[in-house]
C-alpha atoms as a PDB file:
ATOM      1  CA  UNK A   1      19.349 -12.551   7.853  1.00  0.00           C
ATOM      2  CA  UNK A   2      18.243  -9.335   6.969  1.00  0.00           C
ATOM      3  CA  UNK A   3      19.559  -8.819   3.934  1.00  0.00           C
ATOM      4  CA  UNK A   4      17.927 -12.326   2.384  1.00  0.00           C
ATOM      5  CA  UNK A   5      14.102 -10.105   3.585  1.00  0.00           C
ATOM      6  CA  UNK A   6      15.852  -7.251   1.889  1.00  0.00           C
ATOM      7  CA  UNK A   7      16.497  -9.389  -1.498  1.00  0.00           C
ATOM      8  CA  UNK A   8      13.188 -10.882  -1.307  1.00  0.00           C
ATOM      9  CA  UNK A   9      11.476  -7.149  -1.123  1.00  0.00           C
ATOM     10  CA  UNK A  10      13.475  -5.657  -3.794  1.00  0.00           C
ATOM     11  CA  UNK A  11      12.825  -8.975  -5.992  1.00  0.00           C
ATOM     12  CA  UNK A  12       9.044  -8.931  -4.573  1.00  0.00           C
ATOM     13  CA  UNK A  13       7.353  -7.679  -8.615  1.00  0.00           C
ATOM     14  CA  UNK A  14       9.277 -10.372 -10.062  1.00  0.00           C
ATOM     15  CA  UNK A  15       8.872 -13.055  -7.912  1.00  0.00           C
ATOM     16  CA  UNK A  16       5.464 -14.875  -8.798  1.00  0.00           C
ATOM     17  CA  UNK A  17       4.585 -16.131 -12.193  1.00  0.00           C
ATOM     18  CA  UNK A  18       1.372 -13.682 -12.656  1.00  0.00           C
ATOM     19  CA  UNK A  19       3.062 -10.266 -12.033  1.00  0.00           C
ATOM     20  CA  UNK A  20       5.821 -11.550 -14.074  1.00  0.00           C
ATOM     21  CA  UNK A  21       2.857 -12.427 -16.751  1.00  0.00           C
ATOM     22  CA  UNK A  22       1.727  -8.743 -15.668  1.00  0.00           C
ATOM     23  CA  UNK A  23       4.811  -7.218 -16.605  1.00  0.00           C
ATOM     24  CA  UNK A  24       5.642  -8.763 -19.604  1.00  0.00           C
ATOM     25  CA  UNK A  25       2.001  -8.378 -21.153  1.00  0.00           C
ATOM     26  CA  UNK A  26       2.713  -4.100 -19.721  1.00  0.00           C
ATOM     27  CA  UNK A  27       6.156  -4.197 -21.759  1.00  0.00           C
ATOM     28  CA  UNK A  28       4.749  -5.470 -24.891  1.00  0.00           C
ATOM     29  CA  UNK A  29       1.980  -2.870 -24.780  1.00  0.00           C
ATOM     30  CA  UNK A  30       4.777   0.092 -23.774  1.00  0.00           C
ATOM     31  CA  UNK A  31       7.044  -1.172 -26.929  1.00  0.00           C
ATOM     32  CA  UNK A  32       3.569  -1.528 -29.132  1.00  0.00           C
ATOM     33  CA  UNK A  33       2.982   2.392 -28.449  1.00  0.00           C
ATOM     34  CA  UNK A  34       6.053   3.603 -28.850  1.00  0.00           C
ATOM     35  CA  UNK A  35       6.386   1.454 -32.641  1.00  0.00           C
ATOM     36  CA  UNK A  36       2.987   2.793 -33.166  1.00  0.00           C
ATOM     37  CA  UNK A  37       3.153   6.404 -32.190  1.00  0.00           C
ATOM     38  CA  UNK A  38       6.483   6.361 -34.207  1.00  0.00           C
ATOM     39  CA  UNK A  39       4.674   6.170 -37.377  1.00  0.00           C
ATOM     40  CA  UNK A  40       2.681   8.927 -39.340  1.00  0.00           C
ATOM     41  CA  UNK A  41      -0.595   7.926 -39.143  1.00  0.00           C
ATOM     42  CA  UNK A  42      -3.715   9.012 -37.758  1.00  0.00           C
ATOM     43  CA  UNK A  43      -4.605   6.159 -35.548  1.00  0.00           C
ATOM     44  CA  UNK A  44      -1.802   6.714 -33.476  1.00  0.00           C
ATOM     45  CA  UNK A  45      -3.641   9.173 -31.293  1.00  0.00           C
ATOM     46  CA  UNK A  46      -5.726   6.339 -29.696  1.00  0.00           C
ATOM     47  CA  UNK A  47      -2.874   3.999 -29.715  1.00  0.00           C
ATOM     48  CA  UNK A  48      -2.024   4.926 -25.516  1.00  0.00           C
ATOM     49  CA  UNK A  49      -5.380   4.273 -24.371  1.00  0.00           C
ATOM     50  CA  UNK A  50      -5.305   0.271 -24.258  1.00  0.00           C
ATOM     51  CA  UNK A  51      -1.672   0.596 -22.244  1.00  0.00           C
ATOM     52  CA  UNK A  52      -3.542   3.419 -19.954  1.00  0.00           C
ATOM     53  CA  UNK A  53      -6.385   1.069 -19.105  1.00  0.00           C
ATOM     54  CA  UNK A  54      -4.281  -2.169 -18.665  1.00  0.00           C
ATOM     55  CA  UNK A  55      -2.341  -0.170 -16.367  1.00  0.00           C
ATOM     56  CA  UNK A  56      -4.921   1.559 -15.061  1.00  0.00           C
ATOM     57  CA  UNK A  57      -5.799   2.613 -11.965  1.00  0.00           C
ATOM     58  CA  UNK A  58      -2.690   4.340 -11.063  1.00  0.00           C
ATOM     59  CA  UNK A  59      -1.545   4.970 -14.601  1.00  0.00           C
ATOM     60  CA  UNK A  60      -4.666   7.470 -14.802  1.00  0.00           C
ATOM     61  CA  UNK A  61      -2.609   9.621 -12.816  1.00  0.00           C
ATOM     62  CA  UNK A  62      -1.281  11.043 -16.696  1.00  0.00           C
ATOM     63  CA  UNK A  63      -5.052  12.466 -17.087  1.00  0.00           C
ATOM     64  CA  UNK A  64      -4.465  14.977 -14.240  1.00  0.00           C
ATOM     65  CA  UNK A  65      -1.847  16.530 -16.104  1.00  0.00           C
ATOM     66  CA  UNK A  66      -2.418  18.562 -18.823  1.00  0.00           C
ATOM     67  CA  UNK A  67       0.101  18.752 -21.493  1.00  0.00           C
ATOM     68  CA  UNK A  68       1.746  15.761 -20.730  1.00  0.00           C
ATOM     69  CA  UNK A  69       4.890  14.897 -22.492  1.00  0.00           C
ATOM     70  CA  UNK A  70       5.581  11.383 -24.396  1.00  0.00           C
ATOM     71  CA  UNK A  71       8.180  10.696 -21.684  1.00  0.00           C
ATOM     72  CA  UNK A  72       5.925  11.671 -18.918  1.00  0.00           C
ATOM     73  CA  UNK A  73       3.404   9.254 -20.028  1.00  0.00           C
ATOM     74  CA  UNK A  74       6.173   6.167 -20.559  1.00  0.00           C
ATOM     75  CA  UNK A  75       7.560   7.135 -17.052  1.00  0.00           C
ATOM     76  CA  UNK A  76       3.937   6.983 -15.974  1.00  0.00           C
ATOM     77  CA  UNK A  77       3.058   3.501 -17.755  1.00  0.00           C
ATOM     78  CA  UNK A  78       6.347   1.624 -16.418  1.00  0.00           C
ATOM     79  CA  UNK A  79       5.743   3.510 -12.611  1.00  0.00           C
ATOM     80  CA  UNK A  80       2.305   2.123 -12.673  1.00  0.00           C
ATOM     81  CA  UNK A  81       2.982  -1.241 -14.389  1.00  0.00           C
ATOM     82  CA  UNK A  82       5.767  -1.853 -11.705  1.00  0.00           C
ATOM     83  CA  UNK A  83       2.835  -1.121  -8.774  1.00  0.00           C
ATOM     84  CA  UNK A  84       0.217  -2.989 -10.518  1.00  0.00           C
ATOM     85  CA  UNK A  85       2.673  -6.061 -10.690  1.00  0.00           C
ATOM     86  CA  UNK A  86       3.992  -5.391  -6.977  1.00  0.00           C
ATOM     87  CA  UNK A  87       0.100  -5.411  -5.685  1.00  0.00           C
ATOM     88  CA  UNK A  88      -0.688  -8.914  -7.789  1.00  0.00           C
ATOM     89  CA  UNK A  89       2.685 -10.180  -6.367  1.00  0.00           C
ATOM     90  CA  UNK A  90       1.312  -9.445  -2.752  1.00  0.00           C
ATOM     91  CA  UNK A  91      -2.333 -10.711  -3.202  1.00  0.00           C
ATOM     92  CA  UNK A  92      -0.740 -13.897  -4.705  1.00  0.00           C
ATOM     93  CA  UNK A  93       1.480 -14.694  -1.880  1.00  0.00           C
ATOM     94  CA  UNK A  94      -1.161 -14.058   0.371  1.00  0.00           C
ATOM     95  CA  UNK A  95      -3.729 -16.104  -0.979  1.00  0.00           C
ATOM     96  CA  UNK A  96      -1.140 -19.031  -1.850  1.00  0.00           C
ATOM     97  CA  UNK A  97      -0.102 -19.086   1.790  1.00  0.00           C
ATOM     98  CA  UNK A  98      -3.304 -19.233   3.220  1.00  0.00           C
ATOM     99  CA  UNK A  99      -3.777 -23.182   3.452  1.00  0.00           C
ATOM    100  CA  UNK A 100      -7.376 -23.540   4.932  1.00  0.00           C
END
């Protein structure tokens, strides 16, 4: 029996329709900087802050560290997209097993 609570943890981001919503609008953003940083033009500079503040808060860790590389701030995105979407997964099995 304990390894079925052990799937359901591990499986716990992915297991409710909005963090999977969550997840898939985060990826889209992640692949829409990286195809947008990729090519030469100036707008590019801007492009991370709408993936920053839809991951946001803990993907505004990346502001406390200066000089932050490109893979420090993807690692960053997908670490905070994954805790976003494992905090919505919570809050929605908690409020859809209340039954008042």
């Amino acid at each position: 029996m304990s390894s079925v609570t052990g799937v359901q943890k591990l499986s716990a981001p992915f297991g409710t329709w909005p963090a999977r919503l969550y997840l898939a609008v985060s990826a889209a953003l992640i692949v829409w900087l990286a195809v947008v940083s990729s090519q030469p033009t100036g707008d590019a500079s801007f492009a991370a802050v709408i993936p920053i503040l839809f991951t946001a808060p803990t993907s505004l860790l990346i502001l406390a560290v200066p000089d932050a590389s490109t893979a420090w701030l993807y690692a960053v995105l997908g670490a905070s997209a994954m805790a976003n979407a494992w905090l919505i997964d919570l809050v929605w099995r908690r409020l859809s097993s209340r039954k008042g």
